[in-house]
C-alpha atoms as a PDB file:
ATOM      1  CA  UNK A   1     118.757  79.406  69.416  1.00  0.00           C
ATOM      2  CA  UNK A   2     116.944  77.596  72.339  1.00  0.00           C
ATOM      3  CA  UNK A   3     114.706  80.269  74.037  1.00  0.00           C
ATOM      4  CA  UNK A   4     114.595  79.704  77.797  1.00  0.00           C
ATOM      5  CA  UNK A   5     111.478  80.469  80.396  1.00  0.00           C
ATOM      6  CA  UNK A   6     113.191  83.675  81.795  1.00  0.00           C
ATOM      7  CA  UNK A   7     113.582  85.135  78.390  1.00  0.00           C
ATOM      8  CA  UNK A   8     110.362  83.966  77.279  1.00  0.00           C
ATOM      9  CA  UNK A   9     108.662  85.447  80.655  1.00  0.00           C
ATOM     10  CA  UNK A  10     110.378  88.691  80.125  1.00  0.00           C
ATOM     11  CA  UNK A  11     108.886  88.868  75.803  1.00  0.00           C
ATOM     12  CA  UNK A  12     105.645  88.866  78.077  1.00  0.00           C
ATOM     13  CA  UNK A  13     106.329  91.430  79.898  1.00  0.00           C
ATOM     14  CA  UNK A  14     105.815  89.249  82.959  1.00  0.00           C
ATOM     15  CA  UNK A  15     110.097  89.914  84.030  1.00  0.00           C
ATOM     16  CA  UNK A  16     112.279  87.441  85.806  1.00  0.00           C
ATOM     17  CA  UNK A  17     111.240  88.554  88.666  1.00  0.00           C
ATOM     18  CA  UNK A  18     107.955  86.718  88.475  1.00  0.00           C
ATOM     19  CA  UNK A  19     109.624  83.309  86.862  1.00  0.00           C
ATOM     20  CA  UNK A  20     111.889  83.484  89.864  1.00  0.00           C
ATOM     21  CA  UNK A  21     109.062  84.556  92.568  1.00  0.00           C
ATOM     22  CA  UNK A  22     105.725  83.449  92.368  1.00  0.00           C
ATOM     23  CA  UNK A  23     104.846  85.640  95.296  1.00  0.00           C
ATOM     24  CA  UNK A  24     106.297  88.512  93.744  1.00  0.00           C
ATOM     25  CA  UNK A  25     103.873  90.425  91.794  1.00  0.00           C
ATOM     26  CA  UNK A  26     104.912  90.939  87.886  1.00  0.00           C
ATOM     27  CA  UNK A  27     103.628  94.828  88.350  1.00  0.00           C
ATOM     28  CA  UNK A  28     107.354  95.770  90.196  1.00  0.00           C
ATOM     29  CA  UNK A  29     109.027  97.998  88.445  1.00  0.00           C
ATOM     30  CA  UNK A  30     113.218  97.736  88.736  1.00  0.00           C
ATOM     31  CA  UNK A  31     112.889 101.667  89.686  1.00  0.00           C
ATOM     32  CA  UNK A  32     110.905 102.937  93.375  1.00  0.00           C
ATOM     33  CA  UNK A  33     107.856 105.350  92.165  1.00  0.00           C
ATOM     34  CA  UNK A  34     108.149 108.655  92.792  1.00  0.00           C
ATOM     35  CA  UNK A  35     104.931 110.940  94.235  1.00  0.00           C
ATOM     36  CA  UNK A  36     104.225 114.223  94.050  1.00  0.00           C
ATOM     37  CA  UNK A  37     101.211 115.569  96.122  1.00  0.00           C
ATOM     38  CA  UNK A  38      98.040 117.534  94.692  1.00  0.00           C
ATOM     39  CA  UNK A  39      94.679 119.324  96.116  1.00  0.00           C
ATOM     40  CA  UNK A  40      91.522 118.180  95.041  1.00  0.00           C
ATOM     41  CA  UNK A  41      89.531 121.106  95.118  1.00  0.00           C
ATOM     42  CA  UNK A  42      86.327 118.748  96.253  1.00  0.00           C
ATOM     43  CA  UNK A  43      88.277 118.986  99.390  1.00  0.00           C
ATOM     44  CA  UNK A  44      87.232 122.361 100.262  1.00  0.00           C
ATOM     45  CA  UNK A  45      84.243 122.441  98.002  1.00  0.00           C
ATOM     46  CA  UNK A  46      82.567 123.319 101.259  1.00  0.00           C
ATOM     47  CA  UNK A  47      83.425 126.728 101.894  1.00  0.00           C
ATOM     48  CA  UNK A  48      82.959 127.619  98.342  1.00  0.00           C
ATOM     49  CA  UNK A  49      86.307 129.759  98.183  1.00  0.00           C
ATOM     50  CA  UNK A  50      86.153 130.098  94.070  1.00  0.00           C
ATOM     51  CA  UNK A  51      88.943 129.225  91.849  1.00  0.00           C
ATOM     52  CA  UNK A  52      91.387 131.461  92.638  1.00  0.00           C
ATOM     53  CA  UNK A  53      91.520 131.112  96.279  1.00  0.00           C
ATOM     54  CA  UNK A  54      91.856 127.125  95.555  1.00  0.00           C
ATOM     55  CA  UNK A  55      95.007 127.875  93.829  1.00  0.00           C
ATOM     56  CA  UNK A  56      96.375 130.716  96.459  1.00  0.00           C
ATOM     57  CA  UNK A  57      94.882 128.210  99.499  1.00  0.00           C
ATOM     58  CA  UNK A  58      96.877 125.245  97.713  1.00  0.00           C
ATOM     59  CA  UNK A  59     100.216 126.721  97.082  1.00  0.00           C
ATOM     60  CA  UNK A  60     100.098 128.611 100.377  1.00  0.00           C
ATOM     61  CA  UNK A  61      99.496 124.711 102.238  1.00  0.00           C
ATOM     62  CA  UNK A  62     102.906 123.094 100.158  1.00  0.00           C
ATOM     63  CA  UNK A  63     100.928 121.499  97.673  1.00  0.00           C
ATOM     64  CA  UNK A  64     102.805 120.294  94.207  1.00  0.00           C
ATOM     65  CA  UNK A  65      99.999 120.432  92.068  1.00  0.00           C
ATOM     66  CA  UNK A  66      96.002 121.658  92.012  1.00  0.00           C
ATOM     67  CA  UNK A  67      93.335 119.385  90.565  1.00  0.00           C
ATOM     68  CA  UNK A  68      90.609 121.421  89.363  1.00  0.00           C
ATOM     69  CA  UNK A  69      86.826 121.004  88.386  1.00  0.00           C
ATOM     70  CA  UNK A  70      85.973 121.731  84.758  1.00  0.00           C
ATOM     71  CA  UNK A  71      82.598 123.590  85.655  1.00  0.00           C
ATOM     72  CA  UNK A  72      84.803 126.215  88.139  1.00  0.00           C
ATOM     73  CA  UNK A  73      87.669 126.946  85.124  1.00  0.00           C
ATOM     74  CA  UNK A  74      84.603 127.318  82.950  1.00  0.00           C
ATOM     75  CA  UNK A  75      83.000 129.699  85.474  1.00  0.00           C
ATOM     76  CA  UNK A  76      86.199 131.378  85.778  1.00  0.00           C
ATOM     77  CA  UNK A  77      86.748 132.432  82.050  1.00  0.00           C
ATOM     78  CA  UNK A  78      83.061 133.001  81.917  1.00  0.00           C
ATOM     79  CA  UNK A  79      83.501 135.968  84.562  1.00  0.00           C
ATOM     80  CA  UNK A  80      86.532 137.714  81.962  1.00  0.00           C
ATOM     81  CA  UNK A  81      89.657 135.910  82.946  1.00  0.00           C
ATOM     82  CA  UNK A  82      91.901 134.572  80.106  1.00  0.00           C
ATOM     83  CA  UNK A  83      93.161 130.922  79.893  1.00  0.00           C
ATOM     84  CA  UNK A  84      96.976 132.745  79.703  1.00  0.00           C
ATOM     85  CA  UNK A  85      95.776 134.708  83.025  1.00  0.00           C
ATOM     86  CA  UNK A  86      94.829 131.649  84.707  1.00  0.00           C
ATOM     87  CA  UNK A  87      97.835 129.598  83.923  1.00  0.00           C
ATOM     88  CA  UNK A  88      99.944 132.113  85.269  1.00  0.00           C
ATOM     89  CA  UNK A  89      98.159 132.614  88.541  1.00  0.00           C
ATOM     90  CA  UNK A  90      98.344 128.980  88.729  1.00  0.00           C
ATOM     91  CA  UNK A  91     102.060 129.042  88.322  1.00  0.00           C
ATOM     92  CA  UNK A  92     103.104 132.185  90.489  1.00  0.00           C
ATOM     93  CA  UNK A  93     101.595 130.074  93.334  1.00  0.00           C
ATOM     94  CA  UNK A  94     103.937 127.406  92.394  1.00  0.00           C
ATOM     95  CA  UNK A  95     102.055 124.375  91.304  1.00  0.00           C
ATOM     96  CA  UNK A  96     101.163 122.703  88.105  1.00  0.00           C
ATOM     97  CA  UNK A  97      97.402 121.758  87.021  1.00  0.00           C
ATOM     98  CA  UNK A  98      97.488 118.048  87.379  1.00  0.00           C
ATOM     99  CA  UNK A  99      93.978 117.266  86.365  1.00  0.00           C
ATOM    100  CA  UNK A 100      90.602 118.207  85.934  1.00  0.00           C
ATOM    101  CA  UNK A 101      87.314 116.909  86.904  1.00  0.00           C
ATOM    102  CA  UNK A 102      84.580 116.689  84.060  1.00  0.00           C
ATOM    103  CA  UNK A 103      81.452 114.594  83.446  1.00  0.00           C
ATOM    104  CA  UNK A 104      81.226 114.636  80.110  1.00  0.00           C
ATOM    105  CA  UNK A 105      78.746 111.510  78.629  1.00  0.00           C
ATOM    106  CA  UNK A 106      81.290 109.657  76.288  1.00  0.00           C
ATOM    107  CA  UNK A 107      80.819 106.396  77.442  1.00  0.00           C
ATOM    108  CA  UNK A 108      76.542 106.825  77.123  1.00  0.00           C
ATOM    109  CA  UNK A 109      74.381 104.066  76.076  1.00  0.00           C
ATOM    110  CA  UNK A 110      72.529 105.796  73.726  1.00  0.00           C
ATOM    111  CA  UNK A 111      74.975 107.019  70.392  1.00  0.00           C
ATOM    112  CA  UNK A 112      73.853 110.191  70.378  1.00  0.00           C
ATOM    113  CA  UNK A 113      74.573 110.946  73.571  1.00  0.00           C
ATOM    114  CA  UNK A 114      77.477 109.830  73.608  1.00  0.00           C
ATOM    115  CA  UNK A 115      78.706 111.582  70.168  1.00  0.00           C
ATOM    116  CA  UNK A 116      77.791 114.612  72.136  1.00  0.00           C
ATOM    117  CA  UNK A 117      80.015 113.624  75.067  1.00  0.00           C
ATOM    118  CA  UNK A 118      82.890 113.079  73.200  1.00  0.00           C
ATOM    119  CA  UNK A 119      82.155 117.165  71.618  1.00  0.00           C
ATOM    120  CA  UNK A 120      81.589 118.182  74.681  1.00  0.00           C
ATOM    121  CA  UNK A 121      85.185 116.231  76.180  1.00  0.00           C
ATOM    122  CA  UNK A 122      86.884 118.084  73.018  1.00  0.00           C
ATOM    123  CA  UNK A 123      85.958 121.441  73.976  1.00  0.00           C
ATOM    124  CA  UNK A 124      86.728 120.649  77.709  1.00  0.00           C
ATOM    125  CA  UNK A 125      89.994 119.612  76.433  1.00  0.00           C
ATOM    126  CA  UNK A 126      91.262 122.178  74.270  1.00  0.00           C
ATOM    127  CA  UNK A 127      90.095 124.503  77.383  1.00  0.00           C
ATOM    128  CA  UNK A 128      92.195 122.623  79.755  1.00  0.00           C
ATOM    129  CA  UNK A 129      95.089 122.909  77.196  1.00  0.00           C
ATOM    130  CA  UNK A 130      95.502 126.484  77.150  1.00  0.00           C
ATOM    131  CA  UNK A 131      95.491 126.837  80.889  1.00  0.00           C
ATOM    132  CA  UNK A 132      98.550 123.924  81.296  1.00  0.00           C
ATOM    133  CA  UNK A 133      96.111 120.884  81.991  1.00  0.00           C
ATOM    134  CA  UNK A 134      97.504 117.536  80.522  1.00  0.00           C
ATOM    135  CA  UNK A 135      95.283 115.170  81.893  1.00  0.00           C
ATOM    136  CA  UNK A 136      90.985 115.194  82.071  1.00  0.00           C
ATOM    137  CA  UNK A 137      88.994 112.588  84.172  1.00  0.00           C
ATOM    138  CA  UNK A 138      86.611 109.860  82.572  1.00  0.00           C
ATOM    139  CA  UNK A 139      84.467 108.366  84.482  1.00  0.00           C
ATOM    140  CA  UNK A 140      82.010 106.412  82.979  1.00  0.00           C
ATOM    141  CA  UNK A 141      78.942 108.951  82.604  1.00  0.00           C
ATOM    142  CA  UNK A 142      76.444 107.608  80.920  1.00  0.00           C
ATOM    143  CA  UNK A 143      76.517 104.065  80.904  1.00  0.00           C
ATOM    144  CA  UNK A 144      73.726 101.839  81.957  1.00  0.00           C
ATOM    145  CA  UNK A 145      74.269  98.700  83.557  1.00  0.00           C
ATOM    146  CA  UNK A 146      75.138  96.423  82.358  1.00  0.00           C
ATOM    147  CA  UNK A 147      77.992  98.501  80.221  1.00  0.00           C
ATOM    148  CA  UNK A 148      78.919  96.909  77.084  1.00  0.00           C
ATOM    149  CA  UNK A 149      83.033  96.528  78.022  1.00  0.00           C
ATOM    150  CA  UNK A 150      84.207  95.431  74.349  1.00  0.00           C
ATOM    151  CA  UNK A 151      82.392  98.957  73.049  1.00  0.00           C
ATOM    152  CA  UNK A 152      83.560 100.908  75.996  1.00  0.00           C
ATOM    153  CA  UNK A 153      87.301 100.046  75.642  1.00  0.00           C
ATOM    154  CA  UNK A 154      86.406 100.988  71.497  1.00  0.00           C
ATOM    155  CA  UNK A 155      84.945 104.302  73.004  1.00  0.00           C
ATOM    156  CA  UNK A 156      87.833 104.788  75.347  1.00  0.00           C
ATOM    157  CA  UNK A 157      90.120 104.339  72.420  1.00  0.00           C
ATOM    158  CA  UNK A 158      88.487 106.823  70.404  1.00  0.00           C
ATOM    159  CA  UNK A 159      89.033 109.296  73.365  1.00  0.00           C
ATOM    160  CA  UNK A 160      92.613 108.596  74.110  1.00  0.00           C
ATOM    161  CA  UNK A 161      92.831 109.822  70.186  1.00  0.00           C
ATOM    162  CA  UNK A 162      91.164 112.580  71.268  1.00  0.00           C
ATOM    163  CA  UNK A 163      93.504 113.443  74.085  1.00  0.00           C
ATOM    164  CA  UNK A 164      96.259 113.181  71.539  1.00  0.00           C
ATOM    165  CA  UNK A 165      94.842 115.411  69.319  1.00  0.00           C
ATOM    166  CA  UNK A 166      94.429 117.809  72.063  1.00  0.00           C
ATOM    167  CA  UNK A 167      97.272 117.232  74.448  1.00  0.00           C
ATOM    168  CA  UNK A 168      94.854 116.381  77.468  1.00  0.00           C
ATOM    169  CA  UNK A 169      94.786 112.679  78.276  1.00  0.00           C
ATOM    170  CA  UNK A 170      91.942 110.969  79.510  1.00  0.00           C
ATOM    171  CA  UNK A 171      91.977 109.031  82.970  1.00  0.00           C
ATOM    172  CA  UNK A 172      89.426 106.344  83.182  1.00  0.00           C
ATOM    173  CA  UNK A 173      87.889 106.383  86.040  1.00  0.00           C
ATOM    174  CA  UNK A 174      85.786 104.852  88.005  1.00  0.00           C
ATOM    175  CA  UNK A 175      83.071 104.936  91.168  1.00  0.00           C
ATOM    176  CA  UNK A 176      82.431 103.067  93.624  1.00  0.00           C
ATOM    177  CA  UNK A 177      78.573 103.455  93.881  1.00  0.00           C
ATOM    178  CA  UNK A 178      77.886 103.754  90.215  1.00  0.00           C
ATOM    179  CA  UNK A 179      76.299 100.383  89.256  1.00  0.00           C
ATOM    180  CA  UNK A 180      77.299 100.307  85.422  1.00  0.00           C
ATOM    181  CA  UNK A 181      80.740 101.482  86.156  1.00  0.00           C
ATOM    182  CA  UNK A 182      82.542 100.145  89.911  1.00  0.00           C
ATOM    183  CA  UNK A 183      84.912  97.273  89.779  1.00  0.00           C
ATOM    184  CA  UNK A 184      88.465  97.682  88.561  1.00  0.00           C
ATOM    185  CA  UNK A 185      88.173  94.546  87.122  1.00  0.00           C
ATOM    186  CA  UNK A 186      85.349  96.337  84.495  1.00  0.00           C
ATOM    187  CA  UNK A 187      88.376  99.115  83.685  1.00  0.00           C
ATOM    188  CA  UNK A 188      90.884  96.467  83.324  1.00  0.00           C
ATOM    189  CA  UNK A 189      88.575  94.890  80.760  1.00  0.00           C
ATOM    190  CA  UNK A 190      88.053  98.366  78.674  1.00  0.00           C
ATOM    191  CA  UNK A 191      91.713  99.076  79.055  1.00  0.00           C
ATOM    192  CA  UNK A 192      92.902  95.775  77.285  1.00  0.00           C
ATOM    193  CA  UNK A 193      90.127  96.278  74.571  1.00  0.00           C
ATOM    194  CA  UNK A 194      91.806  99.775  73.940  1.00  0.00           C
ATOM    195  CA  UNK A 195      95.142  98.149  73.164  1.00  0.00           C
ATOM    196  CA  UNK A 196      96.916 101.685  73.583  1.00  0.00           C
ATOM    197  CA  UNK A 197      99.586 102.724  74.769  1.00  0.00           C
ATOM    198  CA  UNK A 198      98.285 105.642  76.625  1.00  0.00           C
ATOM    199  CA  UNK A 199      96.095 104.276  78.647  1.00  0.00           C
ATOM    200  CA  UNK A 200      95.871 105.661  82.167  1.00  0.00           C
ATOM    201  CA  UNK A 201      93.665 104.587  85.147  1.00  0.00           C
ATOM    202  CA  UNK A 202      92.601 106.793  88.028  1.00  0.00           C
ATOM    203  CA  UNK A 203      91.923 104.780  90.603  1.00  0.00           C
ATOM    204  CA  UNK A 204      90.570 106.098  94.641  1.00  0.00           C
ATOM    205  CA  UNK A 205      90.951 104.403  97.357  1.00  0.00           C
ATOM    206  CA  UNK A 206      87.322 104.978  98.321  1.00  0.00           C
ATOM    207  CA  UNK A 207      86.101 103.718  95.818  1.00  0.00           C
ATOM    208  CA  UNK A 208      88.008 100.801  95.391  1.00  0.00           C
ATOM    209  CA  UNK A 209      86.825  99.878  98.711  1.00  0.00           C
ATOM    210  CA  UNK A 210      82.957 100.736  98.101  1.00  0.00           C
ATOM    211  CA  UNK A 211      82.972  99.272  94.455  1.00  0.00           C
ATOM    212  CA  UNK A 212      84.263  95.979  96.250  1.00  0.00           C
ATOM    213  CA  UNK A 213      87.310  95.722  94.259  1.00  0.00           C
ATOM    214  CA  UNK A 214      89.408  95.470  96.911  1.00  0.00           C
ATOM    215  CA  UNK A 215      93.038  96.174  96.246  1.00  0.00           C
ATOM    216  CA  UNK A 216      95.365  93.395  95.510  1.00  0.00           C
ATOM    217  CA  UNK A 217      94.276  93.908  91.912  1.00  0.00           C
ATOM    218  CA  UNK A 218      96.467  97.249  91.725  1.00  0.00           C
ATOM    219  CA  UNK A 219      99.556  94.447  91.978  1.00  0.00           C
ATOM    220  CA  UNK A 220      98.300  93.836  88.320  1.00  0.00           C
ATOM    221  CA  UNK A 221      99.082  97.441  87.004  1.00  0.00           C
ATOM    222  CA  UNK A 222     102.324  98.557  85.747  1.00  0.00           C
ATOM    223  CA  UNK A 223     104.188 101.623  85.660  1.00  0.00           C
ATOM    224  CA  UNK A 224     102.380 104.986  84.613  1.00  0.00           C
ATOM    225  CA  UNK A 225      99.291 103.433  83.720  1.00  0.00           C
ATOM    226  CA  UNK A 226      98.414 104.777  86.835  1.00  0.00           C
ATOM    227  CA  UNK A 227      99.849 108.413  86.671  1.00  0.00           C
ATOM    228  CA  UNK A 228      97.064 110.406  89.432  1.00  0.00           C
ATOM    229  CA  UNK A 229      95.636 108.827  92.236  1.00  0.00           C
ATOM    230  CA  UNK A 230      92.916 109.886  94.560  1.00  0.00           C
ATOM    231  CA  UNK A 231      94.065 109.777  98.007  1.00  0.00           C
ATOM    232  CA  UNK A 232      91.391 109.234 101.271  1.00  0.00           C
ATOM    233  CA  UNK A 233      90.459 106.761 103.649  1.00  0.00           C
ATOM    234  CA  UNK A 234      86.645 105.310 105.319  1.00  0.00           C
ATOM    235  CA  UNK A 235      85.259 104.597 108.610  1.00  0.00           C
ATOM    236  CA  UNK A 236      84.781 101.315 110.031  1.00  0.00           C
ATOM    237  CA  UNK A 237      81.483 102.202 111.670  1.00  0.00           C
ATOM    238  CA  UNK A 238      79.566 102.053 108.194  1.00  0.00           C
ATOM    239  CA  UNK A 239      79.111  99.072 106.267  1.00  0.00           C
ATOM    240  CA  UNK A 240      80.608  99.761 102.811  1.00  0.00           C
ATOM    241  CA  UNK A 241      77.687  99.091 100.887  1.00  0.00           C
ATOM    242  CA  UNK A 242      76.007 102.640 103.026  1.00  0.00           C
ATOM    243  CA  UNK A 243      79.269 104.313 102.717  1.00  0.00           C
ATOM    244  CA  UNK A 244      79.142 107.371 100.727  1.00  0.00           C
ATOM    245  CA  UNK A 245      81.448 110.348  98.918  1.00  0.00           C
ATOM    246  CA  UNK A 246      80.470 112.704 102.192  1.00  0.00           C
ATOM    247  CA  UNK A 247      82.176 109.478 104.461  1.00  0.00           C
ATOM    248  CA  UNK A 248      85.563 110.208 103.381  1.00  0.00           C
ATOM    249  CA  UNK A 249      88.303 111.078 105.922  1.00  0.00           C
ATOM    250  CA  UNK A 250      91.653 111.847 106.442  1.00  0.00           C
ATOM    251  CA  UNK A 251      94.513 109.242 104.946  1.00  0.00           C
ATOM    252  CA  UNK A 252      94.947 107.028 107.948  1.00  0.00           C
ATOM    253  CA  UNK A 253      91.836 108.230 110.047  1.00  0.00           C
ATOM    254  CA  UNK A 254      90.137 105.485 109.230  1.00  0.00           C
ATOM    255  CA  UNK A 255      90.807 101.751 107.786  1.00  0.00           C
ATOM    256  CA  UNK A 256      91.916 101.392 105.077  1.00  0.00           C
ATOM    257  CA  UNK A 257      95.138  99.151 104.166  1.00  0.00           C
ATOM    258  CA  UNK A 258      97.310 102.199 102.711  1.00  0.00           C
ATOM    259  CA  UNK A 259     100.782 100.995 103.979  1.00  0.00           C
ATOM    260  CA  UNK A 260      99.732  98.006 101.635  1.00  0.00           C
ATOM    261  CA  UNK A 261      98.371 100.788  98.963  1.00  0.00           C
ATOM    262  CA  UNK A 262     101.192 103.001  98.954  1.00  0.00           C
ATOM    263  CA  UNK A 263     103.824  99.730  98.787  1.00  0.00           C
ATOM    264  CA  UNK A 264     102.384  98.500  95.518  1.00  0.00           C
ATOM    265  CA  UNK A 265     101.827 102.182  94.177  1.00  0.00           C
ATOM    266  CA  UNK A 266     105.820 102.499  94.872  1.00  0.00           C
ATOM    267  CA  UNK A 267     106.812  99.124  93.381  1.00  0.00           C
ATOM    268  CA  UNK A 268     104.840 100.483  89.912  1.00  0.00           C
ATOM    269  CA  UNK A 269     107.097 102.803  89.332  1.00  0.00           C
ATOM    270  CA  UNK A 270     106.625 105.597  87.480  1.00  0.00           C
ATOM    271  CA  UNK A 271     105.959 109.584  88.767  1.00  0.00           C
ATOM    272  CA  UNK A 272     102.451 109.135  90.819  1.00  0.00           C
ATOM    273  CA  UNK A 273     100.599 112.501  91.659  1.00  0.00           C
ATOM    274  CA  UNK A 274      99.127 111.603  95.024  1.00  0.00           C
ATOM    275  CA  UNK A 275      95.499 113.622  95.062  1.00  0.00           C
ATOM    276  CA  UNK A 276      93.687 114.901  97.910  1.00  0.00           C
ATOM    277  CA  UNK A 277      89.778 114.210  96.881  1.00  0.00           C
ATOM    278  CA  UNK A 278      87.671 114.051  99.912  1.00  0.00           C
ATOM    279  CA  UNK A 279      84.013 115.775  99.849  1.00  0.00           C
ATOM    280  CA  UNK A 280      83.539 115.529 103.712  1.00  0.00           C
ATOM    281  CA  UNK A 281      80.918 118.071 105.105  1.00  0.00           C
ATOM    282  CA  UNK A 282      82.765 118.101 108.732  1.00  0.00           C
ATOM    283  CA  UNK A 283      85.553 119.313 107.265  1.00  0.00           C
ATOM    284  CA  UNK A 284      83.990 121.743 105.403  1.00  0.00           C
ATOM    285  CA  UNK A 285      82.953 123.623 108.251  1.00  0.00           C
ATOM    286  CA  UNK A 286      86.732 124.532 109.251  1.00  0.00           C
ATOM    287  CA  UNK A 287      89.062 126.641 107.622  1.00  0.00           C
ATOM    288  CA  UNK A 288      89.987 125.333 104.203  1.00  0.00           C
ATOM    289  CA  UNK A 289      93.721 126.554 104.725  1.00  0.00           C
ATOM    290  CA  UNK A 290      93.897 123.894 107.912  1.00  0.00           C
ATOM    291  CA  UNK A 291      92.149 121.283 106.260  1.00  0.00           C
ATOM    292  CA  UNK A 292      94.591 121.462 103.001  1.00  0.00           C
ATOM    293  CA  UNK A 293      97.528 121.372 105.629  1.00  0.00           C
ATOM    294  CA  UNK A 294      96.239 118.483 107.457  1.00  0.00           C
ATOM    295  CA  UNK A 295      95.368 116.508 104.379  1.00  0.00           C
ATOM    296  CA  UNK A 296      99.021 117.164 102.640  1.00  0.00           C
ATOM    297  CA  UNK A 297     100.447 116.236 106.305  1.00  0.00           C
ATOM    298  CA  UNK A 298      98.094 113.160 106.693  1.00  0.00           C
ATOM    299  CA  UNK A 299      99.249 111.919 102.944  1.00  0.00           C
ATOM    300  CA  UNK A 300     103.183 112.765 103.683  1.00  0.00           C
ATOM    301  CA  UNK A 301     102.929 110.622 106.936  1.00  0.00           C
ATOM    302  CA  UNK A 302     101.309 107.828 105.335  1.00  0.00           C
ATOM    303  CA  UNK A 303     103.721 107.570 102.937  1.00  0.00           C
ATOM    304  CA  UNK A 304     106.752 107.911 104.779  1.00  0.00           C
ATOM    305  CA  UNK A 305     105.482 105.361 106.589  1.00  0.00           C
ATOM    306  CA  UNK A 306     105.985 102.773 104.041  1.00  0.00           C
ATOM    307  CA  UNK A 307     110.090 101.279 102.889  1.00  0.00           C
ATOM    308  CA  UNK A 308     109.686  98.872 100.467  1.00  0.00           C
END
């Protein structure tokens, strides 16, 4: 049976899309993503509310979902709450946990450090479990430049068997201003050397811009390999390589290409949790109630801003 270029194209993965238009990107999905929108407790960090008034501040602004920090949950069972306790107060207020924040050392240069990263992500995990938390950040703590992709994606592999194990899935991450670990072309790499089909990236928009990956390569990533991503924006008065995490604004205060963004975020496909994560001192200062209204409104307009 003679196998033509559209079918062969489509064994890839690659669709006829693609064979039919080169401009097209091969990342569109046939379905429209869907988002769902999420506070970053980072956001307001500032005013150092504690971990229940994130959740009561974050349902009371319209949010969908929380994303938490693993060192407040930790300090929150620590004073006598119960994971059961805190997955209910979480839910009463309407939302669902989306994520969590850690920095364990996994991805470490030195073995032993690393062995104890990945005890320390298991514990984090099985935490985050029992309060309703399906996904964990993992950023690349530890690694020294220049990071060793072929053994991070093995590392990263080991983790996502980890998450399984659990039932909290790892997000690799990655920073801007961290030399070993900035370019989405470096999690691209690690990703493919994982070979699994849970892989999921957590890109920012912040830091794609002050990594210098720019953002066409997001056209390259399909479906819910990208399930949570970290929503902000940057000045143009700083050059990028001075910007820093206290620089971030507002979605569509600053300059940032987000109708672009948000277009190839909807052509994915896939449900997208939309995260607040913004660690701006200015906006500490105000009430954090406002500021979680403003963000969620800022996000919601920049997004309905965008047909596709």
């Amino acid at each position: 049976m003679k196998t033509s270029r559209r079918n062969l194209l489509k064994g890839l993965g690659l669709g006829a899309v693609a064979a039919l238009a080169p401009s097209t990107s091969f990342s569109q999905s046939a379905e429209i993503a869907k988002f769902s929108y999420c506070l970053n407790t980072s956001t307001i960090r500032g005013q150092k509310p504690g971990l229940r008034k994130y959740i009561e501040l974050a349902g009371e602004a319209g949010y969908d979902g929380i994303e938490v920090w693993v060192e407040d949950v930790k300090q929150y069972l620590a004073e006598g709450h119960s994971p059961p306790e805190l997955r209910r107060l979480i839910q009463d207020n309407g939302l669902r946990v989306e994520n969590a924040i850690g920095f364990a050392p996994w991805m470490a240069t030195d073995e032993a450090k690393s062995q104890q990263g990945f005890k320390q992500m298991e514990a984090e995990m099985n935490m985050l479990a029992e309060i309703g938390c399906k996904r964990v950040a993992a950023p690349g703590i530890g690694a020294e430049a220049p990071v060793d992709l072929m053994l991070a994606g093995k590392k990263y592999k080991a983790l996502l068997n980890l998450g399984r194990k659990t039932g909290v899935m790892p997000q690799l991450e990655f920073w801007g201003a961290f030399a070993p670990f900035h370019h989405l072309g470096q999690v691209l790499m690690v990703a493919a050397v994982a070979n699994d089909p849970d892989t999921r990236l957590l890109p920012d928009v912040y830091h794609l811009f002050r990594g210098g990956s720019g953002f066409e390569g997001l056209k390259l990533i399909h479906g819910n390999a990208i399930e949570l991503f970290h929503m902000n924006d940057y000045p143009a008065n700083i050059p990028r390589e001075q910007q820093q995490d206290k620089d971030r604004i507002y979605p569509g205060d600053g300059v940032a290409p987000l109708p672009g963004i948000i277009a190839d975020l909807k052509r994915m496909g896939g449900d997208k949790v939309l995260s607040l994560e913004l660690f701006n001192p200015v906006y500490w200062k105000n009430d954090p109630l406002e500021v979680a209204k403003t963000g969620l409104m800022k996000m919601k307009g920049a997004v309905d801003q965008v047909s596709i």
